[in-house]
N, C-alpha and C. Protein backbone atom coordinates (compact mmCIF):
# COMPACT_ATOMS: atom_id res chain seq x y z
N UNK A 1 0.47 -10.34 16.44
CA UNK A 1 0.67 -8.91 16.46
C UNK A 1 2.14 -8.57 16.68
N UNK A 2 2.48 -7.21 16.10
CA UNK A 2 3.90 -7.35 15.98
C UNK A 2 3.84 -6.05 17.10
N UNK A 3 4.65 -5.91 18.12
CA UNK A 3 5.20 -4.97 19.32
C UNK A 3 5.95 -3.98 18.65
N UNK A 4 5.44 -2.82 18.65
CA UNK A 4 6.72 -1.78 18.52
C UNK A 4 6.57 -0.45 19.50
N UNK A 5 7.57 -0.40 20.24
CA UNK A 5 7.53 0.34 21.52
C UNK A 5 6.92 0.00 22.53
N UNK A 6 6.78 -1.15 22.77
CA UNK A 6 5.64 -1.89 23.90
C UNK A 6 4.16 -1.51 23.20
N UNK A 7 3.66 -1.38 22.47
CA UNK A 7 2.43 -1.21 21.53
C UNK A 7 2.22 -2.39 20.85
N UNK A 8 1.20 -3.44 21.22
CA UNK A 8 0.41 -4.11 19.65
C UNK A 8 0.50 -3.60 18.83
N UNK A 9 0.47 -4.06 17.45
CA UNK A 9 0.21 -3.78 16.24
C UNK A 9 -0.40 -4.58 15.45
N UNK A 10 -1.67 -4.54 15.00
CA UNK A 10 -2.05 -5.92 14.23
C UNK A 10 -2.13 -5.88 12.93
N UNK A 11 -1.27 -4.48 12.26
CA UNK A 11 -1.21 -4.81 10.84
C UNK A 11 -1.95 -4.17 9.69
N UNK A 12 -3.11 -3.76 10.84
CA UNK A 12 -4.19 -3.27 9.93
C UNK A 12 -4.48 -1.58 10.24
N UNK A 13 -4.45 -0.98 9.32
CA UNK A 13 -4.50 0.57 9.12
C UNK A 13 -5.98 1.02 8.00
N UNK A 14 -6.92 2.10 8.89
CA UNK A 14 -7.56 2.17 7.90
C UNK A 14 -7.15 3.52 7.94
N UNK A 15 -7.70 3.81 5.93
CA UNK A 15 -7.22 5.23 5.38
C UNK A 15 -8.20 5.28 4.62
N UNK A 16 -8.75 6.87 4.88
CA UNK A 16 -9.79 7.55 4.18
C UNK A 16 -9.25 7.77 3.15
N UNK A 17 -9.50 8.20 1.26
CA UNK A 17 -9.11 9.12 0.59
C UNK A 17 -10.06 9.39 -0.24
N UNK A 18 -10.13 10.16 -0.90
CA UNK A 18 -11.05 10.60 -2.25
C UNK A 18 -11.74 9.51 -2.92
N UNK A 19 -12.39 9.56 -3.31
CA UNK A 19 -12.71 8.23 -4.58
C UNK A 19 -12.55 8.53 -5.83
N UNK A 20 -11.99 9.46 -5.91
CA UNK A 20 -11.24 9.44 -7.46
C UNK A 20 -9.51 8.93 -7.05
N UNK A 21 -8.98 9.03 -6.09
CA UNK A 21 -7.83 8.47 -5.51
C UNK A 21 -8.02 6.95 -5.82
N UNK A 22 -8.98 6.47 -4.72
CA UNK A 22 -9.30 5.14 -4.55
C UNK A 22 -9.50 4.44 -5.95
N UNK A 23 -9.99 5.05 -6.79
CA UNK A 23 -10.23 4.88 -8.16
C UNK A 23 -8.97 4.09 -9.26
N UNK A 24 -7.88 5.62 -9.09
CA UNK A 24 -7.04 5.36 -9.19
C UNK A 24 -6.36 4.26 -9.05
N UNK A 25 -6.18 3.97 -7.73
CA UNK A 25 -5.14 2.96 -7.11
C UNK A 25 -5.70 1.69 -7.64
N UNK A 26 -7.39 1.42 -7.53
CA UNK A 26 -7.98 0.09 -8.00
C UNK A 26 -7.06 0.10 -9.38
N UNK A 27 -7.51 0.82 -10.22
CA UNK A 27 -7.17 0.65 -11.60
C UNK A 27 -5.61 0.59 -11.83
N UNK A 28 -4.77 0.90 -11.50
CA UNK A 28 -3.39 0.75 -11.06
C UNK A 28 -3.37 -0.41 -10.82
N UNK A 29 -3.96 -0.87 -9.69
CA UNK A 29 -3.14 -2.22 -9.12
C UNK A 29 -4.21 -3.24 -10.24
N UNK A 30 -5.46 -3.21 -10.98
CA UNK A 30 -6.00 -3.83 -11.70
C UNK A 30 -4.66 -4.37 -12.52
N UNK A 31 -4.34 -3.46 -13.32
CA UNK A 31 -3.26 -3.37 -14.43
C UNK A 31 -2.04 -3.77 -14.35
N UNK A 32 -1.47 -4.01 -12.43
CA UNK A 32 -0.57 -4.75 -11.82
C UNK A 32 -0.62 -6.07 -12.05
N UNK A 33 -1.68 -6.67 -11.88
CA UNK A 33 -2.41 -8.16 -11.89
C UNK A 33 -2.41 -8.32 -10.10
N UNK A 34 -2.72 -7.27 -9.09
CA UNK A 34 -2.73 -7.56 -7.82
C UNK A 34 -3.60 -7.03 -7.38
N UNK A 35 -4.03 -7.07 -6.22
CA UNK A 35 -5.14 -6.49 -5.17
C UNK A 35 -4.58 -5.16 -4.88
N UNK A 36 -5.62 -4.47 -4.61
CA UNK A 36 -5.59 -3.07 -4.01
C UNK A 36 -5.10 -3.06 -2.79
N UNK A 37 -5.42 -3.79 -2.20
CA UNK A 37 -4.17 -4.25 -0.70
C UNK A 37 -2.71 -4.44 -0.83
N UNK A 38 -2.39 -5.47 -1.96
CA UNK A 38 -1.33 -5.13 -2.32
C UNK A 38 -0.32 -4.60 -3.02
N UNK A 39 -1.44 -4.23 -3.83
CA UNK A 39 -0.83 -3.08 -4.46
C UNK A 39 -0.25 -1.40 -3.23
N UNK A 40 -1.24 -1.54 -2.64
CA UNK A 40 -0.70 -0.50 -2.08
C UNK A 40 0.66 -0.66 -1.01
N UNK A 41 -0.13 -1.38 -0.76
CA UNK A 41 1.31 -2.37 0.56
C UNK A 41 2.44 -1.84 -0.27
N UNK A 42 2.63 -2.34 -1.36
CA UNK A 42 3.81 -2.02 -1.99
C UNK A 42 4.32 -0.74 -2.74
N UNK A 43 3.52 0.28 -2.77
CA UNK A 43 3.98 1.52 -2.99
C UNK A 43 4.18 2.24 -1.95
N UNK A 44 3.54 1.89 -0.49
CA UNK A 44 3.98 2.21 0.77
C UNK A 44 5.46 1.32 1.14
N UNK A 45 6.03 0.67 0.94
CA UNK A 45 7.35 -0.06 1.74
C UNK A 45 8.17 0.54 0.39
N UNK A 46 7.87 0.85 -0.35
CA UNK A 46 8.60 1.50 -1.70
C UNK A 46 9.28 2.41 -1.09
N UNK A 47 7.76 3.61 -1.28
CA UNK A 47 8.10 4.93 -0.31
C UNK A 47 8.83 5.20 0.48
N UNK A 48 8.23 4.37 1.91
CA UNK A 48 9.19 3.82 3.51
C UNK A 48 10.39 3.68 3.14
N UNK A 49 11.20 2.92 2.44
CA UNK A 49 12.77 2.48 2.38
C UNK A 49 13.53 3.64 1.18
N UNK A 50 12.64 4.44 0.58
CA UNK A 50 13.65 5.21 -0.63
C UNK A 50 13.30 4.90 -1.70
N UNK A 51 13.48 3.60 -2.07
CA UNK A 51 13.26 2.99 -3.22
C UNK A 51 12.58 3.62 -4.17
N UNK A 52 12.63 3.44 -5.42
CA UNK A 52 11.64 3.93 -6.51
C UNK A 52 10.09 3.26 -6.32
N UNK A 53 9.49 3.99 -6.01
CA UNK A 53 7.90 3.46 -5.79
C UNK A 53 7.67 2.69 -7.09
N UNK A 54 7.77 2.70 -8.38
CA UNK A 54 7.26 2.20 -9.43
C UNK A 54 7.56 0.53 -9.33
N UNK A 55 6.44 0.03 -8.83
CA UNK A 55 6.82 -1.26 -9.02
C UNK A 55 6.05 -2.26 -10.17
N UNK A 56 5.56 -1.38 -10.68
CA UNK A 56 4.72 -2.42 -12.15
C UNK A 56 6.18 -2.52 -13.23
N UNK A 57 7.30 -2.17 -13.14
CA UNK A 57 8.26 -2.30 -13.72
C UNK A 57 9.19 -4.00 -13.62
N UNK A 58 8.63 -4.24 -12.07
CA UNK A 58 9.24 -4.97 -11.75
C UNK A 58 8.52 -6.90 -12.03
């Protein structure tokens, strides 16, 4: 677990959304050639740092 502010953290976050969202993102990251885990992972640290979220470019 990673400490931030004297807080555990173990990494894991759950998030509700739509299922036409969820939909989405499957089929997105399908078309990535990655998991929906990481697919998202990576449009979130995209987001987080600035960066251009589009990472099926890469």
């Amino acid at each position: 677990m990673v400490s931030i502010s004297g807080f555990a953290r173990s990494g894991r976050f759950v998030l509700r959304m739509p299922p036409a969202l969820h939909a989405a993102l499957h089929g997105a990251a399908r078309e990535s050639g990655v998991s929906l885990n990481t697919y998202c992972v990576r449009r979130l640290a995209a987001a987080g740092s600035g960066a251009a979220a589009d990472q099926d470019a890469a």
